[in-house]
N, C-alpha and C. Protein backbone atom coordinates (compact mmCIF):
# COMPACT_ATOMS: atom_id res chain seq x y z
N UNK A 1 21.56 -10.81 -15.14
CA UNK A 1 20.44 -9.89 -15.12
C UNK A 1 19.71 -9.95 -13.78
N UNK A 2 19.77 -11.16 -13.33
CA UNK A 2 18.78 -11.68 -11.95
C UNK A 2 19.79 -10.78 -10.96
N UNK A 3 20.65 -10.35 -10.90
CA UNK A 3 21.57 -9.25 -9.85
C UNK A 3 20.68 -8.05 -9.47
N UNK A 4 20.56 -7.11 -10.72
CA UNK A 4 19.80 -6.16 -10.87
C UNK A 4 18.57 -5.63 -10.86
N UNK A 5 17.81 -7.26 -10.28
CA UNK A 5 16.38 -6.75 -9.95
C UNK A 5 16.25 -7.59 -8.77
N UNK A 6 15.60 -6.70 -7.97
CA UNK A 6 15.59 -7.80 -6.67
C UNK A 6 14.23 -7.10 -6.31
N UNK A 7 13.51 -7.60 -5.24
CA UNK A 7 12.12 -7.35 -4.57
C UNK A 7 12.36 -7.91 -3.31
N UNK A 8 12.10 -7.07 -2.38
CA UNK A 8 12.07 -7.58 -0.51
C UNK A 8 11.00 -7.42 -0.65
N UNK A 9 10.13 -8.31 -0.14
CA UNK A 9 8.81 -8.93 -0.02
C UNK A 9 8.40 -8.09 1.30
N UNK A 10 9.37 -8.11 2.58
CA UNK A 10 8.78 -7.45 3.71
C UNK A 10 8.99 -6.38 3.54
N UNK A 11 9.62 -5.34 2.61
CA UNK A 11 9.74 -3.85 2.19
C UNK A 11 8.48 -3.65 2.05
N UNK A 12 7.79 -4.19 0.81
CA UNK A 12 6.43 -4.02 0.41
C UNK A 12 5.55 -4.67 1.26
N UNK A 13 5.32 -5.45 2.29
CA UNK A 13 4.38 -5.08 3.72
C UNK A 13 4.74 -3.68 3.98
N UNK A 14 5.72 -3.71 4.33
CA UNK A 14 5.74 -2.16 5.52
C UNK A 14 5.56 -1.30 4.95
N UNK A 15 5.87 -0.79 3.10
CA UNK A 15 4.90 0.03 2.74
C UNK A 15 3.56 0.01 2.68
N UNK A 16 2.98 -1.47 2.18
CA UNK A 16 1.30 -1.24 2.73
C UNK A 16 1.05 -0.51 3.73
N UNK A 17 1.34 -1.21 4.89
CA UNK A 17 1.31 -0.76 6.40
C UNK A 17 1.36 0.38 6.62
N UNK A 18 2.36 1.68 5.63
CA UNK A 18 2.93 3.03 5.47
C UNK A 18 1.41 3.80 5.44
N UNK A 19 1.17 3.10 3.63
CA UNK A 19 0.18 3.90 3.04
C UNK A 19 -1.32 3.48 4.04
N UNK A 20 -1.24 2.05 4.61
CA UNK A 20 -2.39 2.23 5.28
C UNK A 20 -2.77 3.51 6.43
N UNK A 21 -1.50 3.34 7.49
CA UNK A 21 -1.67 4.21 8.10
C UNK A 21 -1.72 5.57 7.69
N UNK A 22 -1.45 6.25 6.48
CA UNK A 22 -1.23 7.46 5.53
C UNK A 22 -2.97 7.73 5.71
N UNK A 23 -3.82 6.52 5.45
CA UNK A 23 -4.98 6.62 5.13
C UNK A 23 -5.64 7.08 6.66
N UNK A 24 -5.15 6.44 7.22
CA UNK A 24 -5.82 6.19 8.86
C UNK A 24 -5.75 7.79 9.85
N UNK A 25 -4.50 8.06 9.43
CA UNK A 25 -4.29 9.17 9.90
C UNK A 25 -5.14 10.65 9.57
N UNK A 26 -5.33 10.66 7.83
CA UNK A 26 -6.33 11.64 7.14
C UNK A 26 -6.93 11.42 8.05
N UNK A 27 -7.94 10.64 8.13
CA UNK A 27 -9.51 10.16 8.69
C UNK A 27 -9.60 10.77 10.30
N UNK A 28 -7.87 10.35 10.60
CA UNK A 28 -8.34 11.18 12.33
C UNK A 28 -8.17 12.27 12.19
N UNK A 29 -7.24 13.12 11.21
CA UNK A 29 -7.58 14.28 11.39
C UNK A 29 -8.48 14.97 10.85
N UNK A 30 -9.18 14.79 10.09
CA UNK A 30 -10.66 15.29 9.84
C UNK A 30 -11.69 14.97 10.84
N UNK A 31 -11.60 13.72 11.08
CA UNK A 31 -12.25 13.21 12.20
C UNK A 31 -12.33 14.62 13.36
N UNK A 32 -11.21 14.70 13.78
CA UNK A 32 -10.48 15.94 14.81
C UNK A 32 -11.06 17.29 14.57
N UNK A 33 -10.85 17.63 13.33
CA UNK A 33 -11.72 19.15 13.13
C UNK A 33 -12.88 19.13 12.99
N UNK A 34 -13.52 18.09 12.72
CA UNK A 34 -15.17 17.92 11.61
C UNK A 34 -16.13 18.60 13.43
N UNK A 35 -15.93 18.38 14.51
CA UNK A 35 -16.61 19.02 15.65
C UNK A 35 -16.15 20.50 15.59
N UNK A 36 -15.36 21.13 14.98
CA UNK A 36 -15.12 22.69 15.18
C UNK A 36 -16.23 23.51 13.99
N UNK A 37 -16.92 23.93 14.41
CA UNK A 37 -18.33 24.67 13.78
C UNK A 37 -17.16 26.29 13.11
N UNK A 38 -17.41 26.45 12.14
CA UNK A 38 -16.74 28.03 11.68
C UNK A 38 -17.60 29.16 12.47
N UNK A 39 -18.52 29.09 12.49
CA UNK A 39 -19.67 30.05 13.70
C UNK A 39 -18.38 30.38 15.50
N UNK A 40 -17.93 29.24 15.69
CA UNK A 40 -17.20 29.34 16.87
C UNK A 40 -15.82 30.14 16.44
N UNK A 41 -15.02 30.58 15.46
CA UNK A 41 -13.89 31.15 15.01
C UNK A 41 -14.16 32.62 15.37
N UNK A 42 -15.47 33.27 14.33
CA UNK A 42 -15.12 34.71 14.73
C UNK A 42 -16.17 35.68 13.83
N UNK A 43 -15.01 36.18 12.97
CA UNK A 43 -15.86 37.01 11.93
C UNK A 43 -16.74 36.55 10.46
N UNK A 44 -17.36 36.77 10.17
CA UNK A 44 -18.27 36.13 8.91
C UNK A 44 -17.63 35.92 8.05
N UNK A 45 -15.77 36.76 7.53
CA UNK A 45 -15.58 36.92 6.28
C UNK A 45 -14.48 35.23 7.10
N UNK A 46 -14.15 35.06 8.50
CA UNK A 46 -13.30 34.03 8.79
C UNK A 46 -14.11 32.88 8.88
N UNK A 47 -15.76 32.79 9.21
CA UNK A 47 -16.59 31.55 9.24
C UNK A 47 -16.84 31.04 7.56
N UNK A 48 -16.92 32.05 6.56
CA UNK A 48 -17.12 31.36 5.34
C UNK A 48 -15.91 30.84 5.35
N UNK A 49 -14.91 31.25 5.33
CA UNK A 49 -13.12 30.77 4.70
C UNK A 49 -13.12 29.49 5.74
N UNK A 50 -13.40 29.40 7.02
CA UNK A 50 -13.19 28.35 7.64
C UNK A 50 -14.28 27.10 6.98
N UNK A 51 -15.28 27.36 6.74
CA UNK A 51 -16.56 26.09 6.22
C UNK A 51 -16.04 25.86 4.45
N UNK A 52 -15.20 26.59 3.85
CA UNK A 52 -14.93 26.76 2.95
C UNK A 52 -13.82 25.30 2.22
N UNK A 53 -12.77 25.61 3.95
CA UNK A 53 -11.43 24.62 3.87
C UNK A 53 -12.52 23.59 4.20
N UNK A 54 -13.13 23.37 5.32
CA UNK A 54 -14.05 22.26 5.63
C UNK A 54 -14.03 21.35 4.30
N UNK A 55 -15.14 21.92 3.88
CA UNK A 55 -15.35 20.99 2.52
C UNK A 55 -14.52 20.46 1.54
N UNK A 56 -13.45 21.93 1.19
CA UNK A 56 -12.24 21.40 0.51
C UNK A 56 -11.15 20.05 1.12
N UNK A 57 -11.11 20.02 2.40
CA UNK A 57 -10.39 19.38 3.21
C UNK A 57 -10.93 17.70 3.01
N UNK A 58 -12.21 17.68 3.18
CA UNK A 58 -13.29 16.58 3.21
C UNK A 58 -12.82 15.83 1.76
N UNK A 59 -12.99 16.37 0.70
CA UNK A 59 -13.57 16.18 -0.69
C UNK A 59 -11.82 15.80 -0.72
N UNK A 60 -11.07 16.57 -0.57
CA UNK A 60 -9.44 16.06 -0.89
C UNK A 60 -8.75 14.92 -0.26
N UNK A 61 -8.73 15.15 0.91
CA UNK A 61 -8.65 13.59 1.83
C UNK A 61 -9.38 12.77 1.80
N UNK A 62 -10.61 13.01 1.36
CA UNK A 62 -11.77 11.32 0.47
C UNK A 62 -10.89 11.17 -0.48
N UNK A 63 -10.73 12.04 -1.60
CA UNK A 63 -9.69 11.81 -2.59
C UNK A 63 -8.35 11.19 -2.55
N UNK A 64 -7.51 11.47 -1.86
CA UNK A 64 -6.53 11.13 -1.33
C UNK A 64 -6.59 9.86 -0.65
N UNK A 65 -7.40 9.60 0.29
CA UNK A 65 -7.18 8.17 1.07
C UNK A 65 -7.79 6.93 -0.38
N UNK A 66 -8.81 7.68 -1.10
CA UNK A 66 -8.95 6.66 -2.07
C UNK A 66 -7.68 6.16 -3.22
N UNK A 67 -7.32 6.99 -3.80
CA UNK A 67 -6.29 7.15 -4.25
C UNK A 67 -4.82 6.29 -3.41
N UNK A 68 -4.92 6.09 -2.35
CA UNK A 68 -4.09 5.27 -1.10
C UNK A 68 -4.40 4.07 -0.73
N UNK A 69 -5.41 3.98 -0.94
CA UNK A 69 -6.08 2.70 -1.22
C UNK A 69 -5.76 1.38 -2.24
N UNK A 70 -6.31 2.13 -3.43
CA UNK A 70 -5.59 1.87 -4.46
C UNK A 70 -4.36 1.26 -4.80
N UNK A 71 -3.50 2.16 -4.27
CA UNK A 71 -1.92 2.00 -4.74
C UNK A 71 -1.45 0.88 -3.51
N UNK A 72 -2.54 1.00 -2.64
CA UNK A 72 -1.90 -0.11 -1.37
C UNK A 72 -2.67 -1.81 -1.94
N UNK A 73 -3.70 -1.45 -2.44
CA UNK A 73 -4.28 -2.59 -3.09
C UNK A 73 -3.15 -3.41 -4.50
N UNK A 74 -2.42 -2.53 -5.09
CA UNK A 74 -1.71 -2.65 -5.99
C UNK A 74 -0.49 -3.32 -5.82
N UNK A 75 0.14 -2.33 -4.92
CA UNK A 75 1.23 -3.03 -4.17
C UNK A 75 0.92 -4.37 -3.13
N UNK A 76 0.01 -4.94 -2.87
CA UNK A 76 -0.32 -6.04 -2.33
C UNK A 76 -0.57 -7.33 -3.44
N UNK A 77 -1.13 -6.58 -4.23
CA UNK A 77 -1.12 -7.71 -5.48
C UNK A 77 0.02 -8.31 -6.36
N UNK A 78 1.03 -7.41 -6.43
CA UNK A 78 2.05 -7.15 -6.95
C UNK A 78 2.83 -8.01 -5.32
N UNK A 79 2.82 -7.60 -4.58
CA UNK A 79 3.92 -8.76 -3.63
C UNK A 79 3.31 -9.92 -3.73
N UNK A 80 1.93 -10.31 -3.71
CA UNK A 80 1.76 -11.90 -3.84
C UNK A 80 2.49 -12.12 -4.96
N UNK A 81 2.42 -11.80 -5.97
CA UNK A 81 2.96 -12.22 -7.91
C UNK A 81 4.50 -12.58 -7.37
N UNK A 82 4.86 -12.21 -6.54
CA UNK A 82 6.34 -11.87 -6.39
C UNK A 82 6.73 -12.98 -5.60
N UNK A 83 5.18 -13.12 -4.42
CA UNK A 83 6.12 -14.33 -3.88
C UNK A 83 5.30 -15.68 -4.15
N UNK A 84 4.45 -15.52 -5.24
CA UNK A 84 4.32 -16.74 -5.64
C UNK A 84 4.96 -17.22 -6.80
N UNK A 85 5.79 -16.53 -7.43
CA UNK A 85 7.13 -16.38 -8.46
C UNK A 85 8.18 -17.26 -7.34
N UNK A 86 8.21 -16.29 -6.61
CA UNK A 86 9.53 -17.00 -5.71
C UNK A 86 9.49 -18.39 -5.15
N UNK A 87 7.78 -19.09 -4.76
CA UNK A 87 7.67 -20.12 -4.35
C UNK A 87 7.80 -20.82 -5.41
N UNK A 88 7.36 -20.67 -6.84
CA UNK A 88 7.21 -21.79 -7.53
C UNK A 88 8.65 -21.89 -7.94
N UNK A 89 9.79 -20.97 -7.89
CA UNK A 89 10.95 -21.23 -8.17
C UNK A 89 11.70 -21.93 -7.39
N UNK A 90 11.09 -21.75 -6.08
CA UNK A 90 11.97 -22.67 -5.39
C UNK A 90 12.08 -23.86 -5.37
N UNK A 91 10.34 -23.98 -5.79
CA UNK A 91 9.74 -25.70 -5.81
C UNK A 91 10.35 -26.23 -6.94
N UNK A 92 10.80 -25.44 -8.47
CA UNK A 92 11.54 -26.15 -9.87
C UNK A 92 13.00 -26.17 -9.25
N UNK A 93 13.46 -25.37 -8.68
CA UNK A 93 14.69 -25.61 -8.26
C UNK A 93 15.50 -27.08 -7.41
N UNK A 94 14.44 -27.28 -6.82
CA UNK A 94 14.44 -28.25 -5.66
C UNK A 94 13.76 -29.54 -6.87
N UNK A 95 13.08 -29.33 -7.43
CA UNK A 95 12.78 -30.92 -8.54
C UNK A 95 13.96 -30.72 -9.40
N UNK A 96 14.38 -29.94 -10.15
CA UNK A 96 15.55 -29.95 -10.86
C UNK A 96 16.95 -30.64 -9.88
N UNK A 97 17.01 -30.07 -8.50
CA UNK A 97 18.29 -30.65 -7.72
C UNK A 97 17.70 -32.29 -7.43
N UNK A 98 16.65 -32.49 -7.14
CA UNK A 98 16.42 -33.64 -6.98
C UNK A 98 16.34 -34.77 -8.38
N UNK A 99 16.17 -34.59 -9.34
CA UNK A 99 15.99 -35.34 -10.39
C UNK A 99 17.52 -35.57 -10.74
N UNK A 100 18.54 -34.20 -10.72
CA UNK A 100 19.70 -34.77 -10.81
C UNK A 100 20.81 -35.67 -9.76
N UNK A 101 20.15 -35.53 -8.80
CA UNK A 101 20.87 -36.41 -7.81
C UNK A 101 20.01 -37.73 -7.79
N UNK A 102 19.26 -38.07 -8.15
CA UNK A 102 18.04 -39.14 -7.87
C UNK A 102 18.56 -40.02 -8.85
N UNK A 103 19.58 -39.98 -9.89
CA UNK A 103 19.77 -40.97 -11.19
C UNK A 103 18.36 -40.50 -12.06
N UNK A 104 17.60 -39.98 -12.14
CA UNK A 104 16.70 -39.71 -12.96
C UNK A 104 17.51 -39.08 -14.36
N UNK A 105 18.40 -38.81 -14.57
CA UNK A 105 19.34 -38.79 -15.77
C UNK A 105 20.50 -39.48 -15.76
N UNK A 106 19.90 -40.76 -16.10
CA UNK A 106 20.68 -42.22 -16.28
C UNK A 106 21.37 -41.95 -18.23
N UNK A 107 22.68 -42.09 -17.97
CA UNK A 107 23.36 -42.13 -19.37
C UNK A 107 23.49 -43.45 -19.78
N UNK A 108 23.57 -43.58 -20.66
CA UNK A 108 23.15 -44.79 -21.57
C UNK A 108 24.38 -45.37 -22.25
């Protein structure tokens, strides 16, 4: 069964790292438009539609980077479990090889 499930520990860094930057990136590009005023575009019916996305844009990518957050918080918790699974197995592994080579199972 142990074949069929495996976990790369540095897979799940570099997706953190993914979704962090996923987050980082929103932020500059809002960052990037949030100085363009809809007044500077043109016509009244194109300054409402432009202040319109504004807000929608704002409110969805808050949404979104939180939501990224999250799942990067998740997946970080979930790789410690994984590699503190893996440490403590290594450590029974290594008392189990040692107890049987040590005579610590002396036959009688």
């Amino acid at each position: 069964m142990g074949d069929h499930f495996k976990v790369d520990l540095d897979q799940l860094d570099r997706f953190v790292k993914t979704l962090e930057q996923a987050v980082k990136d929103l932020d500059e590009a809002r960052t990037a438009l949030s100085h363009i005023r809809a007044a500077e575009i043109g016509t009244p019916r194109l300054d409402e539609a432009c202040d319109t996305f504004q807000a929608k844009w704002k409110y969805g990518s808050d949404q979104l980077s939180e939501m990224i957050g999250e799942i990067s918080e998740g997946v970080k918790s979930n790789k410690l479990s994984y590699q503190e699974f893996e440490d403590n197995l290594d450590k029974a592994l290594e008392q189990m090889a040692e107890s049987s080579t040590s005579g610590g199972g002396k036959v009688r």
